[in-house]
C-alpha atoms as a PDB file:
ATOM      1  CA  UNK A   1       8.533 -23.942 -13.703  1.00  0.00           C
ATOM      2  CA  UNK A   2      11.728 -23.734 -15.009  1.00  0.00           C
ATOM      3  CA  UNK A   3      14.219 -21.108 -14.046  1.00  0.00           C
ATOM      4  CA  UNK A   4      15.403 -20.018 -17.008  1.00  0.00           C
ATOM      5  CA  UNK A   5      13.143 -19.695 -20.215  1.00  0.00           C
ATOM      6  CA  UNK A   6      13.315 -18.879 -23.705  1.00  0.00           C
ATOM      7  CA  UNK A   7      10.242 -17.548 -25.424  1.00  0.00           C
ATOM      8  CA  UNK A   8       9.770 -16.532 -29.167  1.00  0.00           C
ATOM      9  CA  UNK A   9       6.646 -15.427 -30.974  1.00  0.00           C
ATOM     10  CA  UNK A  10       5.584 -16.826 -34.247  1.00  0.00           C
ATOM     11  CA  UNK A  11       2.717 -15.396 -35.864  1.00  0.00           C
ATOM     12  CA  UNK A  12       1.625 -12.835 -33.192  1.00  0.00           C
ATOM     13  CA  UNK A  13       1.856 -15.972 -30.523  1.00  0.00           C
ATOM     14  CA  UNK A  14       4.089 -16.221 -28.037  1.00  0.00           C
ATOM     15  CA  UNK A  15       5.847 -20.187 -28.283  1.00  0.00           C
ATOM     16  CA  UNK A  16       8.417 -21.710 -25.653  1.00  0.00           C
ATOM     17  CA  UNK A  17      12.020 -22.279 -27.159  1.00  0.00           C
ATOM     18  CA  UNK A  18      14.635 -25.266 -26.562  1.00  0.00           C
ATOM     19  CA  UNK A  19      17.111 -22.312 -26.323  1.00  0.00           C
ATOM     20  CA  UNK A  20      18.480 -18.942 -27.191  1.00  0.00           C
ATOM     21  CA  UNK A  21      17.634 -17.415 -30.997  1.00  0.00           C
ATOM     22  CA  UNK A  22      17.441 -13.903 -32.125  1.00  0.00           C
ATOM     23  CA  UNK A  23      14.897 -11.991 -31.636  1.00  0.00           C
ATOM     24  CA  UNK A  24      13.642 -14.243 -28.370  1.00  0.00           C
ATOM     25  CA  UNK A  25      13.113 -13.558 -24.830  1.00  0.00           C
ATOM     26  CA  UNK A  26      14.722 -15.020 -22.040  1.00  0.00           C
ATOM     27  CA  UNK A  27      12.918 -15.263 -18.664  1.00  0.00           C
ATOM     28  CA  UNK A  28      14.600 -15.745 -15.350  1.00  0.00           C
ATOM     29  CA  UNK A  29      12.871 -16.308 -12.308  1.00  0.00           C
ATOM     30  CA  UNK A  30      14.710 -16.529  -9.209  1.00  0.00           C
ATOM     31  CA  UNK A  31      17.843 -17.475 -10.390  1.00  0.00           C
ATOM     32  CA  UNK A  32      20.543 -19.335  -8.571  1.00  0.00           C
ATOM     33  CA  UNK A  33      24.384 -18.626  -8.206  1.00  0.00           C
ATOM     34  CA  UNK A  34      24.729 -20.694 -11.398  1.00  0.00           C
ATOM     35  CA  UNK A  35      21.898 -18.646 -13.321  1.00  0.00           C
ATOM     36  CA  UNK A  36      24.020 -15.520 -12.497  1.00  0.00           C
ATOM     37  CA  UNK A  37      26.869 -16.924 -13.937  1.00  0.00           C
ATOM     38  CA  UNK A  38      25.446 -17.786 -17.443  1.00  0.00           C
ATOM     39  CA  UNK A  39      23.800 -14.407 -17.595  1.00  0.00           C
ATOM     40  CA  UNK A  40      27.386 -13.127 -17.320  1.00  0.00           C
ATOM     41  CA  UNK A  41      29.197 -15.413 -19.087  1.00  0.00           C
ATOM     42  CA  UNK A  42      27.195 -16.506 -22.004  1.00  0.00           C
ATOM     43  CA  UNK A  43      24.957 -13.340 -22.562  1.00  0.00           C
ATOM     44  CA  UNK A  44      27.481 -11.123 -20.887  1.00  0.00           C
ATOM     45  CA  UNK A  45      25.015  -8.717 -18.897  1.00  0.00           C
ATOM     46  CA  UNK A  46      26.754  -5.841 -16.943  1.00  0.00           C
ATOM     47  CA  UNK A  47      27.484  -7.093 -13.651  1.00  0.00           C
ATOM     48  CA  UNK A  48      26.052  -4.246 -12.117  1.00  0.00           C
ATOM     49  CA  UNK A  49      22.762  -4.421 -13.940  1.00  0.00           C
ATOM     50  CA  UNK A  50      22.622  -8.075 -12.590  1.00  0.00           C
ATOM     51  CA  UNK A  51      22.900  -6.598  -9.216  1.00  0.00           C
ATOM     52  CA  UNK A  52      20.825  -4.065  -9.670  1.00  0.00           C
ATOM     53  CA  UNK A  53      18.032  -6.453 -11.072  1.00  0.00           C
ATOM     54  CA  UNK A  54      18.102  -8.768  -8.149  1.00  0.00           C
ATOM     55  CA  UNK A  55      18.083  -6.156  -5.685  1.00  0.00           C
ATOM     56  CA  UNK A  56      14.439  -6.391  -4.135  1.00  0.00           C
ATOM     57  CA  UNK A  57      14.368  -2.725  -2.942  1.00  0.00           C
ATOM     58  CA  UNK A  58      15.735  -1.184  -6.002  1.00  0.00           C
ATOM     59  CA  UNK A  59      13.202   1.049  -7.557  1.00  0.00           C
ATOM     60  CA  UNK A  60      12.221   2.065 -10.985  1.00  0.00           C
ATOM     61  CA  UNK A  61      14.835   3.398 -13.640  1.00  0.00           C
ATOM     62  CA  UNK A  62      16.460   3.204 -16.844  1.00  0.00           C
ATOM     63  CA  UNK A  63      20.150   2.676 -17.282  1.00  0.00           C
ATOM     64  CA  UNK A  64      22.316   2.673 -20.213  1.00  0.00           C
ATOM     65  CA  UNK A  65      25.862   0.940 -20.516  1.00  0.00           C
ATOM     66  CA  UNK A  66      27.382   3.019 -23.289  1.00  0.00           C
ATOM     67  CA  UNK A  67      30.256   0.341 -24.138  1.00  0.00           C
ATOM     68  CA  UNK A  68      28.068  -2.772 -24.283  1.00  0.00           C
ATOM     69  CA  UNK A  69      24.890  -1.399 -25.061  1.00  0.00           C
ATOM     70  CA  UNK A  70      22.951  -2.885 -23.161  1.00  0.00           C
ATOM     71  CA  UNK A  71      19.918  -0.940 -21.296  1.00  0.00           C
ATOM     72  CA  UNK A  72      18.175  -1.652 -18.304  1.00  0.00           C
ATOM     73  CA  UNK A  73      14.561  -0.906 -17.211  1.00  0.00           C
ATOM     74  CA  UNK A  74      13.320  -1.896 -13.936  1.00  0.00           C
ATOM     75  CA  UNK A  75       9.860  -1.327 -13.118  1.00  0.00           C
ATOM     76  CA  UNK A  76       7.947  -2.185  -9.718  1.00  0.00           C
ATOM     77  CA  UNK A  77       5.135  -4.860  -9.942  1.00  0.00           C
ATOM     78  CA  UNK A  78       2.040  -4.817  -7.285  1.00  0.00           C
ATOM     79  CA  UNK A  79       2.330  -7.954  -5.592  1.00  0.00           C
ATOM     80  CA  UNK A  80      -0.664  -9.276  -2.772  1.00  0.00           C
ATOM     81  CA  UNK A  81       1.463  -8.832   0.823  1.00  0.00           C
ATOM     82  CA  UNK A  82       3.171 -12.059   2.523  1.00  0.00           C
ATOM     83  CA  UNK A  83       0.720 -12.830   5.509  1.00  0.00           C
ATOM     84  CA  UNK A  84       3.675 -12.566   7.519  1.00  0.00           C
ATOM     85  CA  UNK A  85       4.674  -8.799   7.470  1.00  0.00           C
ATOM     86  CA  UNK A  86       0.561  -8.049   6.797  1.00  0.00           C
ATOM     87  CA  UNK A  87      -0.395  -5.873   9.609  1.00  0.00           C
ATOM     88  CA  UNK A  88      -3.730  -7.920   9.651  1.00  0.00           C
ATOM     89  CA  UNK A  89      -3.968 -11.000   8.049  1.00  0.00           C
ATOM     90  CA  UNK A  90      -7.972 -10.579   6.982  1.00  0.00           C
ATOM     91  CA  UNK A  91      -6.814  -7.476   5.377  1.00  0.00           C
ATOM     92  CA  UNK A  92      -5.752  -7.694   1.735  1.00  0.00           C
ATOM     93  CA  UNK A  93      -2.466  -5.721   1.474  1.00  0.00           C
ATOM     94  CA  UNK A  94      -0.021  -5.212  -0.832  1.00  0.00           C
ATOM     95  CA  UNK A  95       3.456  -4.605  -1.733  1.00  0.00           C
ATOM     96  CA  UNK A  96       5.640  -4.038  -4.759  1.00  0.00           C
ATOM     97  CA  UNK A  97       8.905  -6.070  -5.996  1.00  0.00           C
ATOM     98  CA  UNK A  98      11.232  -5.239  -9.039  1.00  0.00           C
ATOM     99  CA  UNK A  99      10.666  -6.201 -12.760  1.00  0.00           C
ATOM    100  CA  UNK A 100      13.916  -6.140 -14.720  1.00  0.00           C
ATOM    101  CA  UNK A 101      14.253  -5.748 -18.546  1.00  0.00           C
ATOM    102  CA  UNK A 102      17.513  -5.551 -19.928  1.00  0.00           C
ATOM    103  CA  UNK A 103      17.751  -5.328 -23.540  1.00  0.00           C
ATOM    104  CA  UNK A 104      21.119  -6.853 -25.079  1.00  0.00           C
ATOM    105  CA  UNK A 105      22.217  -5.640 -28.452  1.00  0.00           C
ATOM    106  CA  UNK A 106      24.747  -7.596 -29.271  1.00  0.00           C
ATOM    107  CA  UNK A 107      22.861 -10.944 -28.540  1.00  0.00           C
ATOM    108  CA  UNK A 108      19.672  -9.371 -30.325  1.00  0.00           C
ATOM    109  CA  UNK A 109      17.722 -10.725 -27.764  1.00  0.00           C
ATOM    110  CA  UNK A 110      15.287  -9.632 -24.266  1.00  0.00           C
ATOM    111  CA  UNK A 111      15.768 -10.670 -20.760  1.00  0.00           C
ATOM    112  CA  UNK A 112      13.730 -10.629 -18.389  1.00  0.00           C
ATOM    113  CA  UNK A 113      14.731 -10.950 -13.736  1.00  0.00           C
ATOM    114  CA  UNK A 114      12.335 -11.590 -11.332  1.00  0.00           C
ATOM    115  CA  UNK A 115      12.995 -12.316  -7.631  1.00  0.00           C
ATOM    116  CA  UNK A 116       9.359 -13.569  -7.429  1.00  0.00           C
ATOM    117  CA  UNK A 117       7.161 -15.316  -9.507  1.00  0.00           C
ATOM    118  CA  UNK A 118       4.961 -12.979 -11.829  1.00  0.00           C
ATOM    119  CA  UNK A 119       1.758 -13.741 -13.547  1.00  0.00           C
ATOM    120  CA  UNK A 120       1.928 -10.725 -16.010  1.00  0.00           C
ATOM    121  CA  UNK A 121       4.752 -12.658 -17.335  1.00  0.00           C
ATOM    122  CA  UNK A 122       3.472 -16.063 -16.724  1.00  0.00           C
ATOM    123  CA  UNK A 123      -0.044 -14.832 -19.193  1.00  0.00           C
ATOM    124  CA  UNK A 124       2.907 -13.776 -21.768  1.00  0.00           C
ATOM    125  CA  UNK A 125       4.433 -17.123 -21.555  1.00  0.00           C
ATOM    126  CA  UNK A 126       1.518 -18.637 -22.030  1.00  0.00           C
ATOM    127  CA  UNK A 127       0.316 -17.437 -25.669  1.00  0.00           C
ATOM    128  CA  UNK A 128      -2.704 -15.444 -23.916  1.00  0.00           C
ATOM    129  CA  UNK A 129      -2.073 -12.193 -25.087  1.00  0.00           C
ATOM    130  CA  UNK A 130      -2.040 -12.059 -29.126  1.00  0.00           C
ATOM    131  CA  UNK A 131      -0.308  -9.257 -31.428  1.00  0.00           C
ATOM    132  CA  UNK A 132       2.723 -10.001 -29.199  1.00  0.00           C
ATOM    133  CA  UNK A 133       6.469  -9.897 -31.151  1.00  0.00           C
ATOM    134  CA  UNK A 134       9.172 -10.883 -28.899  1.00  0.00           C
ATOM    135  CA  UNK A 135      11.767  -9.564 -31.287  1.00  0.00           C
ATOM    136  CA  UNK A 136      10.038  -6.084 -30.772  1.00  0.00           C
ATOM    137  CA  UNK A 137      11.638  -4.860 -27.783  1.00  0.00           C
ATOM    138  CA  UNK A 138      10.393  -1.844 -26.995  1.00  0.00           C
ATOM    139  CA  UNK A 139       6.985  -2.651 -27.762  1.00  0.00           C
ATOM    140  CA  UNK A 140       6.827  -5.669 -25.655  1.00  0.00           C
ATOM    141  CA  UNK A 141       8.370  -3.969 -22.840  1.00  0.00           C
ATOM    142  CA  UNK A 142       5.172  -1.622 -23.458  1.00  0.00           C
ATOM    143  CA  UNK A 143       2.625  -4.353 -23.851  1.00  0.00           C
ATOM    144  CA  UNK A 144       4.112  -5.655 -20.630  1.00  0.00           C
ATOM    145  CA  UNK A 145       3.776  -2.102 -19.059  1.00  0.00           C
ATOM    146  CA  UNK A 146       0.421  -1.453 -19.865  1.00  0.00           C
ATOM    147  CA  UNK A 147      -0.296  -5.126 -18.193  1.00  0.00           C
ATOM    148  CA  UNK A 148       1.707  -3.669 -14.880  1.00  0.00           C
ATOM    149  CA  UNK A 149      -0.343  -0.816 -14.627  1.00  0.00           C
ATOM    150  CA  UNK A 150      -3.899  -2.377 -15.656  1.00  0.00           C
ATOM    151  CA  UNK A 151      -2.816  -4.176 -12.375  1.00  0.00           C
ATOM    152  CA  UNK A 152      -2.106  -1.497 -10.194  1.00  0.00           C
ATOM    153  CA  UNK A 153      -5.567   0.093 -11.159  1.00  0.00           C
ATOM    154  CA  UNK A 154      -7.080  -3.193 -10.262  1.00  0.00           C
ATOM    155  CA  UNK A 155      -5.714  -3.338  -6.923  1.00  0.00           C
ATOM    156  CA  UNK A 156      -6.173   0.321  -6.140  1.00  0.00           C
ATOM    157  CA  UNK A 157     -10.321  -0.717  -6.720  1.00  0.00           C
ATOM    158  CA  UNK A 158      -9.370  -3.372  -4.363  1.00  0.00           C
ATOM    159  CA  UNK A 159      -8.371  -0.732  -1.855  1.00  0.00           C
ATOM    160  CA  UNK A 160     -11.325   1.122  -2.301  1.00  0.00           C
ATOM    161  CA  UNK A 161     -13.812  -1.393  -1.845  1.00  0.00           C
ATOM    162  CA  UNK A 162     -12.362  -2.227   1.494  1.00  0.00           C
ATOM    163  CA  UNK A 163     -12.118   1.341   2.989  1.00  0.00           C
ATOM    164  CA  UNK A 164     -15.810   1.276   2.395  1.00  0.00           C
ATOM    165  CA  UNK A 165     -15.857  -2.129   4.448  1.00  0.00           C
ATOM    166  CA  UNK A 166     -14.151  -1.415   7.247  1.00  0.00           C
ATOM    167  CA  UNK A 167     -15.670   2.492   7.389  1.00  0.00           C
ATOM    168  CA  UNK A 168     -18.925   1.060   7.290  1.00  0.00           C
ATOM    169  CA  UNK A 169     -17.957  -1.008  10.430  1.00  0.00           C
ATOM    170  CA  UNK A 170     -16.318   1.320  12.068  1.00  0.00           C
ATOM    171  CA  UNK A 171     -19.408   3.590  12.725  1.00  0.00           C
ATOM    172  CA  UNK A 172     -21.047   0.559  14.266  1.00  0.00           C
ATOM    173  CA  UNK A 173     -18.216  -0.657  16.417  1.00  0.00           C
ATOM    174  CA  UNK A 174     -15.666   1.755  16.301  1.00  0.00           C
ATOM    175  CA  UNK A 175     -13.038  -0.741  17.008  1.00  0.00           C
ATOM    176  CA  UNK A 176      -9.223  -0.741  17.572  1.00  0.00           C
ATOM    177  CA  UNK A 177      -8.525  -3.822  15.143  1.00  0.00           C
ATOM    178  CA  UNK A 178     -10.766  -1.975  12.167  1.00  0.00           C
ATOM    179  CA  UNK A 179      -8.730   0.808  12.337  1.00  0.00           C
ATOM    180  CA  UNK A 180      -5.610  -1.528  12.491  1.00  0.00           C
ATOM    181  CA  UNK A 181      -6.821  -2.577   9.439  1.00  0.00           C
ATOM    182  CA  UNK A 182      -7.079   0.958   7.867  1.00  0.00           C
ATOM    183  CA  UNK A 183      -3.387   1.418   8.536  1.00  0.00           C
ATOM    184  CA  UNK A 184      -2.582  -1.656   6.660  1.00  0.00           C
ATOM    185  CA  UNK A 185      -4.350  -0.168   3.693  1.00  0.00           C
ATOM    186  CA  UNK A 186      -2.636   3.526   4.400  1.00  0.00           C
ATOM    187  CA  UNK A 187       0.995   0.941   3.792  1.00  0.00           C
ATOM    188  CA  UNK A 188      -0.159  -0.264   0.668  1.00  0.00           C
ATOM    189  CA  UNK A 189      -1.161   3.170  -0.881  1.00  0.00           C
ATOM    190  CA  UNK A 190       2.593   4.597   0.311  1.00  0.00           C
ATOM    191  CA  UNK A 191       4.225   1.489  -1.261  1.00  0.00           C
ATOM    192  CA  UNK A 192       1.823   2.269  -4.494  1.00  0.00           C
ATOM    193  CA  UNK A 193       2.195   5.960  -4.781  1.00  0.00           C
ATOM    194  CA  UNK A 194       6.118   6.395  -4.621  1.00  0.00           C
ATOM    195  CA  UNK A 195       6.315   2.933  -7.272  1.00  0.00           C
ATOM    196  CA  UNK A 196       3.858   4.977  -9.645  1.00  0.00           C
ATOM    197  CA  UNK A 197       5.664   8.108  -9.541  1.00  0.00           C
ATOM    198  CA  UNK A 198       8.972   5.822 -10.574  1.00  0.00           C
ATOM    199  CA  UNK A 199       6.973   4.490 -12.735  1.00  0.00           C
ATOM    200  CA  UNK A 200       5.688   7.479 -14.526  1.00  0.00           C
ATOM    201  CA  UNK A 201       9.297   8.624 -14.277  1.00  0.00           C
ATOM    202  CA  UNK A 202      10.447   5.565 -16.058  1.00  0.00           C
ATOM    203  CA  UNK A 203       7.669   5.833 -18.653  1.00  0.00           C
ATOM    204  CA  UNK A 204       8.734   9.313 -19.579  1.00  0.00           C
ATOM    205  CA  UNK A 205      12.747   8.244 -20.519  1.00  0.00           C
ATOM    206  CA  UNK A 206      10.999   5.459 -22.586  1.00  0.00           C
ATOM    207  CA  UNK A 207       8.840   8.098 -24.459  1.00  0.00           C
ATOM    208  CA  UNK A 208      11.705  10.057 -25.754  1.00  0.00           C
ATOM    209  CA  UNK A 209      13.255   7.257 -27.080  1.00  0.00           C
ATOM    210  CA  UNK A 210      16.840   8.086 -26.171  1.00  0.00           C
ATOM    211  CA  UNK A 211      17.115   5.062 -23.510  1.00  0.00           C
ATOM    212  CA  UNK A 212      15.699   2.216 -26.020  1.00  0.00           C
ATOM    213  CA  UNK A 213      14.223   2.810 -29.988  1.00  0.00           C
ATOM    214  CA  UNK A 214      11.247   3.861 -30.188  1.00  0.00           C
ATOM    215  CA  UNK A 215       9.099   3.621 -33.570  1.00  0.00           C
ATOM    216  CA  UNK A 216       6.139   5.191 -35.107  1.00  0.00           C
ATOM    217  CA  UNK A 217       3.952   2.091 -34.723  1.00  0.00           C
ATOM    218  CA  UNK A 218       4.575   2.207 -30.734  1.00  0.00           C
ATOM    219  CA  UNK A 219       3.301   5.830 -30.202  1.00  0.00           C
ATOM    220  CA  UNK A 220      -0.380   4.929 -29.659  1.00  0.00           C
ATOM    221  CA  UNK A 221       0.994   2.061 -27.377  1.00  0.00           C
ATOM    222  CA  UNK A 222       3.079   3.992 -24.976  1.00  0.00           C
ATOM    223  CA  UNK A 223       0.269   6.862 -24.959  1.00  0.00           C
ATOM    224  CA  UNK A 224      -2.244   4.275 -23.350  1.00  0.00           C
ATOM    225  CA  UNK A 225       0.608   3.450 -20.973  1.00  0.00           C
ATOM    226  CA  UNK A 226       1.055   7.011 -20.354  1.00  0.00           C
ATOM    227  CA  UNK A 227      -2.845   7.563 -19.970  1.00  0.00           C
ATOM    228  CA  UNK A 228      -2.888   4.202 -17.390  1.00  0.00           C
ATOM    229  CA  UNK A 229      -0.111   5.689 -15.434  1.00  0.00           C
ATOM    230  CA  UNK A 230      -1.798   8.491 -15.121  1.00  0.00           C
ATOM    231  CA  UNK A 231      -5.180   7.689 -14.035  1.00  0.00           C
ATOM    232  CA  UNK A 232      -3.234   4.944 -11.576  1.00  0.00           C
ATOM    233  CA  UNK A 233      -1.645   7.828  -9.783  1.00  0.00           C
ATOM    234  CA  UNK A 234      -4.655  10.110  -9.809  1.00  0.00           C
ATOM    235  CA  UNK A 235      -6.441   6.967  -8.428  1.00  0.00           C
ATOM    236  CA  UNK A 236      -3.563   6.180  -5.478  1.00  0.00           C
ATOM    237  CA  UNK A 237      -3.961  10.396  -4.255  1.00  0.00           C
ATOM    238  CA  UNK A 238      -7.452  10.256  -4.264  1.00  0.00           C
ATOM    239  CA  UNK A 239      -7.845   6.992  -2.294  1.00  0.00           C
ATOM    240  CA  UNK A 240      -4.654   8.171   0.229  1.00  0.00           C
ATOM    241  CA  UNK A 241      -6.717  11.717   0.506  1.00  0.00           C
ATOM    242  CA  UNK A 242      -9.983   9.639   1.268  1.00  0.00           C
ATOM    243  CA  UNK A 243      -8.009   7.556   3.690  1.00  0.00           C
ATOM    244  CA  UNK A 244      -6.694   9.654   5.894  1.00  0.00           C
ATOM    245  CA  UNK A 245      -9.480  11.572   5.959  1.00  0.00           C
ATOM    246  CA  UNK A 246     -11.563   8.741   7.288  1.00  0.00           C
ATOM    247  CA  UNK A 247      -8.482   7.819   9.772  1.00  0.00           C
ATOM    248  CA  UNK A 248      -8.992  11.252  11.063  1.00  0.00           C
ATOM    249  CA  UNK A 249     -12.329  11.703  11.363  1.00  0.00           C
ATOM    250  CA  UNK A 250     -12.581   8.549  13.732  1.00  0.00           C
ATOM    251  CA  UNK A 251      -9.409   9.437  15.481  1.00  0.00           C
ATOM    252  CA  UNK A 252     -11.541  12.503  16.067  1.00  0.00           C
ATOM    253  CA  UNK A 253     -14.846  10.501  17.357  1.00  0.00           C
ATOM    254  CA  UNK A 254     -12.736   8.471  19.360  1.00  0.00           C
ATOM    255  CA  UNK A 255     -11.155  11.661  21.119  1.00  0.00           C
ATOM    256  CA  UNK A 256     -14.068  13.250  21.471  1.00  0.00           C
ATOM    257  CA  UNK A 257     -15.752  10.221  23.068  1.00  0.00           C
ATOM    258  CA  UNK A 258     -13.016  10.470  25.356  1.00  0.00           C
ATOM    259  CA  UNK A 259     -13.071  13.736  26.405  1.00  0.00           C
ATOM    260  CA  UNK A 260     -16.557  13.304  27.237  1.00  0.00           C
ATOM    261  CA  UNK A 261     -16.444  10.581  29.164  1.00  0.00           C
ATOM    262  CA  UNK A 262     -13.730  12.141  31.354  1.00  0.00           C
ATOM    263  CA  UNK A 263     -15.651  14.746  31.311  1.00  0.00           C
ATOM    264  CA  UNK A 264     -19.014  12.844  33.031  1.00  0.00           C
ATOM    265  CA  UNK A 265     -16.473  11.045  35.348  1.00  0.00           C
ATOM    266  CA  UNK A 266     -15.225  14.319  37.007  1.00  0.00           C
ATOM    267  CA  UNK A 267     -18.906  15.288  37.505  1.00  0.00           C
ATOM    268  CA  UNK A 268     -19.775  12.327  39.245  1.00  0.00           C
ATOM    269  CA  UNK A 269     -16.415  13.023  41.221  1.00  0.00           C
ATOM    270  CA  UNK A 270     -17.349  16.467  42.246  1.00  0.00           C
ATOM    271  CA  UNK A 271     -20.661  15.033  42.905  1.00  0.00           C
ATOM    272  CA  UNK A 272     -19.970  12.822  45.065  1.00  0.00           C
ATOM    273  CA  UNK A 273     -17.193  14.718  47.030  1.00  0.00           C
ATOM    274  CA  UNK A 274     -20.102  16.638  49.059  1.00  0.00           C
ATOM    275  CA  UNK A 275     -20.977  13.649  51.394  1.00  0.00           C
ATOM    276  CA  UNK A 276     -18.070  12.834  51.541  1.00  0.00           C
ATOM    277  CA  UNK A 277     -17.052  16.596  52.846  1.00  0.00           C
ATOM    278  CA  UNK A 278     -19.813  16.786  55.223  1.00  0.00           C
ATOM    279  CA  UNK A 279     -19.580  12.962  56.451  1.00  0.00           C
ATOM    280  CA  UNK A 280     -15.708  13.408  57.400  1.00  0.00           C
ATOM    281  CA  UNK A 281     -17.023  17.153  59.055  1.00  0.00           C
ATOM    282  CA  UNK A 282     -18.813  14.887  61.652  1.00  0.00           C
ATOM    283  CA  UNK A 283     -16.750  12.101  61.861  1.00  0.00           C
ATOM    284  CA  UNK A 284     -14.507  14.578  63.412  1.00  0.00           C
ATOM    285  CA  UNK A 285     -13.212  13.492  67.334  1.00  0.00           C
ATOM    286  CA  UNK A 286     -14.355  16.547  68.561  1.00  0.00           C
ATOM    287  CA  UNK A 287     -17.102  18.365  70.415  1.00  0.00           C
ATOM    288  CA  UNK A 288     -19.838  20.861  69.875  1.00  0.00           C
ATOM    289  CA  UNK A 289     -20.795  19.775  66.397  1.00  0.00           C
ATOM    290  CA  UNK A 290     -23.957  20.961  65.503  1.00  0.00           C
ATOM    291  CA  UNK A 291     -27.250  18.605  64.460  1.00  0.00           C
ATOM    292  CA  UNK A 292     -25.207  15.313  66.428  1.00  0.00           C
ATOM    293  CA  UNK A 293     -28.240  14.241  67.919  1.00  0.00           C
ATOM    294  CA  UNK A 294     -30.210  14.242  64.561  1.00  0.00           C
ATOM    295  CA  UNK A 295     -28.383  11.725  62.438  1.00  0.00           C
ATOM    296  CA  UNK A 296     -30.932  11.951  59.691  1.00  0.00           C
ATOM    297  CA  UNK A 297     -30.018  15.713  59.059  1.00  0.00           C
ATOM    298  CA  UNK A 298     -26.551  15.245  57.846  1.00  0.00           C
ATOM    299  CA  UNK A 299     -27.582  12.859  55.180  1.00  0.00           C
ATOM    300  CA  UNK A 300     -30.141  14.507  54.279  1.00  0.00           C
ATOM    301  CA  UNK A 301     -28.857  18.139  53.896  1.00  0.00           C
ATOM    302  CA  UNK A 302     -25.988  15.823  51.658  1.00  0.00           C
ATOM    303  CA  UNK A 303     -28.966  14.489  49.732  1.00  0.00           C
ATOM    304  CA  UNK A 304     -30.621  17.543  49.154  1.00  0.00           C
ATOM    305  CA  UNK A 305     -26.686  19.574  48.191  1.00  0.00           C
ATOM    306  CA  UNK A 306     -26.480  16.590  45.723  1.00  0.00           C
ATOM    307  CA  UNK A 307     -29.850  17.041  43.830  1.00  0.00           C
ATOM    308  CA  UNK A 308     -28.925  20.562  43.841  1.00  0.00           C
ATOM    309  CA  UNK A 309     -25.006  20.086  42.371  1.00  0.00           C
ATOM    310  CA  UNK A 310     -27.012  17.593  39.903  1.00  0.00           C
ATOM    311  CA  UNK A 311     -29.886  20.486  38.837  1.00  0.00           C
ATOM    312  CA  UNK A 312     -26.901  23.038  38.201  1.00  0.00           C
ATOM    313  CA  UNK A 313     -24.116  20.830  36.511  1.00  0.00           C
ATOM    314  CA  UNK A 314     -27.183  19.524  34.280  1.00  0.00           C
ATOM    315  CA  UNK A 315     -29.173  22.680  33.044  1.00  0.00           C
ATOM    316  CA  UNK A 316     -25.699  24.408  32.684  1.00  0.00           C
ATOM    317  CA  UNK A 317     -25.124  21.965  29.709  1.00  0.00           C
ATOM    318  CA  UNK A 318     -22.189  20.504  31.714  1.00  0.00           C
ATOM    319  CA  UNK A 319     -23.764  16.911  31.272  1.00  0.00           C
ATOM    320  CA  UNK A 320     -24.579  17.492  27.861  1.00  0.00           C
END
């Protein structure tokens, strides 16, 4: 794919481009030294909205360069996790990455930066989504929004189904790698819940239209986005709450096992500290002890102070 494409729509469809027009959109995918270079020489971007754009941690915002014009909107996408920094490869992770828009006046024309490759954009490219003007900024930055979001939702459901998984096998094995596999979820809903709140955020400057136009036929548009945000976020705090309430109820179990297992282990030590009391007694180098001449006794009065420890420790509830 190349790195830099143009894209204009004709007729609602979204068609490739030999090069830049008006009212087209320019996509740039990982670009090199060289890419950077054109951006700033021939469409003369901001530096520091270059920067900004390629900056993989940089989170959600809108910027405005009052001499040029030229706005900014970064947005984070959810992205499935390199297998690499997963916590557990079998788990299904993810992360988010940076989306930049930067609208340029003066050129009359869309760009959009991406460190990574992105299908949202790549279905764009494509002609699969109809009703789709390039040369409407703000409402394809929407359109493309609503796409980003529609995503998150379906990953958050992705979330969910696997916290049932893994809870369901955890109260039949309660093992450490499931709940390993928990925390690599609990990553993925902190990565989604502080990029939705930027998001939402970002969403809001766009509403008021004081960052980039906004016209009468793109109210219903950014509403849905606003509704999708929304429901995303109410989505990522329930299914964090529901989370870490499963991660403590287990960490719970698993204490609780413990204690009572120590518990059952210093019973059987107590136990088992009588013979040993009344074994060293005679093993004593000394004389006078009473009972020597009966060996049998000593073991059995141990026996017998054993059965009784037992009987007491037992219907005292200290077993149970």
């Amino acid at each position: 794919m190349p790195v830099i494409s143009f894209y204009k729509s004709r007729n609602g469809v979204v068609e490739q481009v030999e090069g830049l027009e008006k009212g087209c959109w320019v996509n740039v995918l990982e670009p090199t030294s060289e890419d950077r270079q054109w951006l700033l020489d021939t469409l003369g971007i901001v530096p520091e909205f270059i920067k900004d754009a390629l900056d993989d941690e940089e989170t959600s915002h809108v910027d405005v360069d009052e001499d040029t014009g030229q706005t900014l909107v970064i947005v984070d996408c959810p992205f499935p996790e390199d297998e690499n920094e997963a916590v557990d490869s079998s788990v299904k992770q993810y992360d988010t990455h940076p989306l930049a828009f930067i609208f340029l006046q003066e050129k009359d024309c869309l760009v959009t930066l991406s460190l990574r490759p992105n299908d949202i954009l790549d279905d764009f490219a494509e002609g699969k989504h109809r009703d789709v003007h390039t040369g409407r900024y703000t409402q394809f930055l929407l359109k493309v929004l609503l796409r980003i979001v529609q995503r998150y939702v379906s990953c958050l459901r992705s979330i969910n189904r696997q916290i049932r998984e893994y809870e369901s096998t955890l109260r039949r094995t309660m093992q450490n790698s499931e709940l390993m596999k928990m925390l690599g979820l609990e990553k993925s809903l902190v990565y989604f819940s502080t990029s939705l709140q930027g998001l939402e955020d970002t969403g809001a400057r766009v509403r008021h239209g004081r960052a980039i136009p906004l016209y009468d036929d793109d109210r219903d548009l950014i509403d849905d986005v606003r509704i999708e945000i929304a429901q995303a976020s109410e989505m990522c705090s329930i299914y964090t709450s529901i989370l870490e309430g499963v991660m403590d109820t287990f960490s719970s179990v698993i204490s609780n096992n413990l204690n009572h297992t120590m518990k059952t282990l210093t019973i059987i030590t107590l136990i088992l500290s009588i013979p040993t009391i009344i074994f060293s007694f005679y093993g004593m180098n000394v004389e006078g002890l009473p009972l020597v001449q009966w060996a049998w006794v000593p073991v059995a009065v141990a026996a017998v102070l054993c059965a009784v420890a037992t009987l007491i420790l037992h219907f005292g509830k200290f077993l149970k």
